[in-house]
Structures are given as C-alpha cells and as structure tokens.
C-alpha atoms as a PDB file:
ATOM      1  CA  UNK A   1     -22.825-110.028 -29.504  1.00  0.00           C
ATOM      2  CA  UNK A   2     -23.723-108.261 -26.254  1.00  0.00           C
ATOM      3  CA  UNK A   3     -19.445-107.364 -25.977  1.00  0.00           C
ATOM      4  CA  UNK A   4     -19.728-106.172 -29.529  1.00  0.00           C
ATOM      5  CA  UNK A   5     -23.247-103.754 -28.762  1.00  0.00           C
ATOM      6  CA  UNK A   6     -21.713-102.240 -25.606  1.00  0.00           C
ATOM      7  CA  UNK A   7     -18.065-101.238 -27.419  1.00  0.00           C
ATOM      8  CA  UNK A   8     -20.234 -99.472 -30.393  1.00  0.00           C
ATOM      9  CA  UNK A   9     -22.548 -97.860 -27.823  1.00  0.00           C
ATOM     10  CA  UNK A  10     -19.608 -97.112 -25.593  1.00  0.00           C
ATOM     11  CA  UNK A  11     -17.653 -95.350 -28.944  1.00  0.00           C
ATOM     12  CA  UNK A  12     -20.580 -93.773 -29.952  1.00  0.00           C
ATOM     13  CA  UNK A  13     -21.170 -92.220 -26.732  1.00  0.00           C
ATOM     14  CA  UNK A  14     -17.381 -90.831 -26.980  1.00  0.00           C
ATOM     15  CA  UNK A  15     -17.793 -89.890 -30.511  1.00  0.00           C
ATOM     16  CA  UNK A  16     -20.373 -87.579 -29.338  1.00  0.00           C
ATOM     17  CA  UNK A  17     -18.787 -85.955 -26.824  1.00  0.00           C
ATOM     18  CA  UNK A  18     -15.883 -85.091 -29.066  1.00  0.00           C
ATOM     19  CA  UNK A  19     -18.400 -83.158 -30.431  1.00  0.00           C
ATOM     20  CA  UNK A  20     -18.687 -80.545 -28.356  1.00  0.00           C
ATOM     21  CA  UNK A  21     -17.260 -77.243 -29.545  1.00  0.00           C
ATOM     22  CA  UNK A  22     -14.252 -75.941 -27.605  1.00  0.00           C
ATOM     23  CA  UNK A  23     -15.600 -72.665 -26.429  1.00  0.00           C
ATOM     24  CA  UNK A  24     -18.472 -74.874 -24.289  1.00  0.00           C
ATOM     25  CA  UNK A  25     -17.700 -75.248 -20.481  1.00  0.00           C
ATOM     26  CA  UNK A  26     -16.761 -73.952 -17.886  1.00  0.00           C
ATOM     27  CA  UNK A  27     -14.585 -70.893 -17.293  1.00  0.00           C
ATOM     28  CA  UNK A  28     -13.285 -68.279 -14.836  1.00  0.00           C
ATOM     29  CA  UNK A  29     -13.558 -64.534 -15.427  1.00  0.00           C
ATOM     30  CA  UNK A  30     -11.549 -62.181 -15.372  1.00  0.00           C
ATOM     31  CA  UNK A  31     -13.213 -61.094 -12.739  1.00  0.00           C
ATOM     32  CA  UNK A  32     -13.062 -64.115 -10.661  1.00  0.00           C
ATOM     33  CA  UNK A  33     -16.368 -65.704 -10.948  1.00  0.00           C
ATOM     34  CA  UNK A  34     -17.207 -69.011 -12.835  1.00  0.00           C
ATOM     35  CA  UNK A  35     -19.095 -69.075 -15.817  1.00  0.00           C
ATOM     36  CA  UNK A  36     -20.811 -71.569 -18.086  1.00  0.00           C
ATOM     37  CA  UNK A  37     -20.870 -70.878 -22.067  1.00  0.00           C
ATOM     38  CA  UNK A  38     -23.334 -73.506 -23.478  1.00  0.00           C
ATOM     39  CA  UNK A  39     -25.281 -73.648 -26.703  1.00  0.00           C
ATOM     40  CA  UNK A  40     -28.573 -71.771 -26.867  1.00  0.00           C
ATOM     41  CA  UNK A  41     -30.729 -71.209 -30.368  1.00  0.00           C
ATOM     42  CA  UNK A  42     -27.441 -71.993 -32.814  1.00  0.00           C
ATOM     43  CA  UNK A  43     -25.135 -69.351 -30.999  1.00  0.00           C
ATOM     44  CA  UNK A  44     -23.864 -70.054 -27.471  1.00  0.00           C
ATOM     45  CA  UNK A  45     -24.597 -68.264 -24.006  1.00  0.00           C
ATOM     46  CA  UNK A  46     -22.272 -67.340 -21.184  1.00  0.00           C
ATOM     47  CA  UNK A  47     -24.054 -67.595 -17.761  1.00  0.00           C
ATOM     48  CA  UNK A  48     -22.742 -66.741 -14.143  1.00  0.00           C
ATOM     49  CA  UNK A  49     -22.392 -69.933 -11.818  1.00  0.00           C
ATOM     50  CA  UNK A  50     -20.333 -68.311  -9.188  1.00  0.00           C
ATOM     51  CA  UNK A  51     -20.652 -65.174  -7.217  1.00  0.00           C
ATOM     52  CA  UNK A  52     -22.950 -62.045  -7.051  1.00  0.00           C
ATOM     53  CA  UNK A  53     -24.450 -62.510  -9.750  1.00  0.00           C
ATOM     54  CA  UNK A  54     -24.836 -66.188 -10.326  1.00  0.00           C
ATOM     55  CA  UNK A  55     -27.308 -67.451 -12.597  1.00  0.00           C
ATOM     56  CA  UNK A  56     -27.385 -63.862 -14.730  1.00  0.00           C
ATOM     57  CA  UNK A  57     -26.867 -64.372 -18.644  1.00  0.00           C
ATOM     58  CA  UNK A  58     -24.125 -62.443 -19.239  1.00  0.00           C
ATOM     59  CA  UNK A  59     -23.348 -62.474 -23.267  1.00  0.00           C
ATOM     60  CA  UNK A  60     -23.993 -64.379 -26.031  1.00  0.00           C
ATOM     61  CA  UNK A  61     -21.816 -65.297 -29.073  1.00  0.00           C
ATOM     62  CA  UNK A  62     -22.278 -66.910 -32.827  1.00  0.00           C
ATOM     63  CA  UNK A  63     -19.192 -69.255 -34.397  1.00  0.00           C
ATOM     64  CA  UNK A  64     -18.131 -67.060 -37.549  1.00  0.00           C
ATOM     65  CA  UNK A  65     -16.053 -69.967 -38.662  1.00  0.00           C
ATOM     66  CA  UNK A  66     -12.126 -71.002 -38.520  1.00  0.00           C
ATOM     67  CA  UNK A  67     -12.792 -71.435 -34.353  1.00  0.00           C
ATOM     68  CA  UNK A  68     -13.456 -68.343 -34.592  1.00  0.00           C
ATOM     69  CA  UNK A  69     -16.810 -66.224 -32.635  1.00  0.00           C
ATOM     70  CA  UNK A  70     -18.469 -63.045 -32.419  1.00  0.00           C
ATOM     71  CA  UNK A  71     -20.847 -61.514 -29.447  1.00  0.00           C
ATOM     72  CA  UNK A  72     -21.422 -59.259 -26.777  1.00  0.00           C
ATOM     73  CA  UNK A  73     -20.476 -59.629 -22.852  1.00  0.00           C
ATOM     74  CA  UNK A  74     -22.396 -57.142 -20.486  1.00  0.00           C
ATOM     75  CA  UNK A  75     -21.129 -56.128 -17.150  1.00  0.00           C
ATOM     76  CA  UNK A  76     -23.497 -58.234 -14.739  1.00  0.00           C
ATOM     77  CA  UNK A  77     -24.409 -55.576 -12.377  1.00  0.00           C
ATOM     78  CA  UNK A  78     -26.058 -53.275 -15.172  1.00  0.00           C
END
C-alpha cells in the first residue's frame, strides 16, 4: 500500500510539472542578461536575474492561444 501511495504521489507530482507552460523559465536576452518569465495575475512576467538591472520587471505577456502570446518588453534602463 505504502509502494502503491508513493508511485501515485510521485506521478502526480510529475503530472504537474508537465504543466507548466513552455514560455515559463529561464532565458537569456538578447542582450546577454538572464531573465525569468513566470506567471503573474493570468498573464506571465519577464524579470531580470542577471546583470544591471537584475530584479527589474521588464514586460509582461497574455497566451492568445495556439502557443501563441502577446505583450510588451521595455528597455530596463528607462
């Protein structure tokens, strides 16, 4: 019983994380920095982990279906 328990909470737990939507993450900009997009309010926000700026929101974008999104980046030192 105990095996059994630990496989479902083992699958769920994977299940879950195949969630995720494939613009979340971690990502390196054009620019150089890294940058975090992770869901905020039902859209998902881009912040700066790496460099000058780190820790500045720098755009936030909405899924408009078909993996598909829409949003705004701003340049981080205006």
């Amino acid at each position: 019983m105990r095996t059994v328990l630990l496989a479902l909470v083992v699958l769920a737990a994977s299940s879950a994380a195949g969630l995720a939507d494939p613009i979340e993450g971690d990502w390196r900009t054009q620019a150089g920095p890294m940058a975090n997009i992770a869901p905020c309010g039902g859209k998902f926000c881009i912040k700066l982990k790496t460099g000058r700026h780190a820790g500045k929101r720098i755009g936030v974008f909405s899924p408009t279906g078909d993996g598909e999104y829409s949003g705004t980046i701003t340049d981080p030192s205006n």
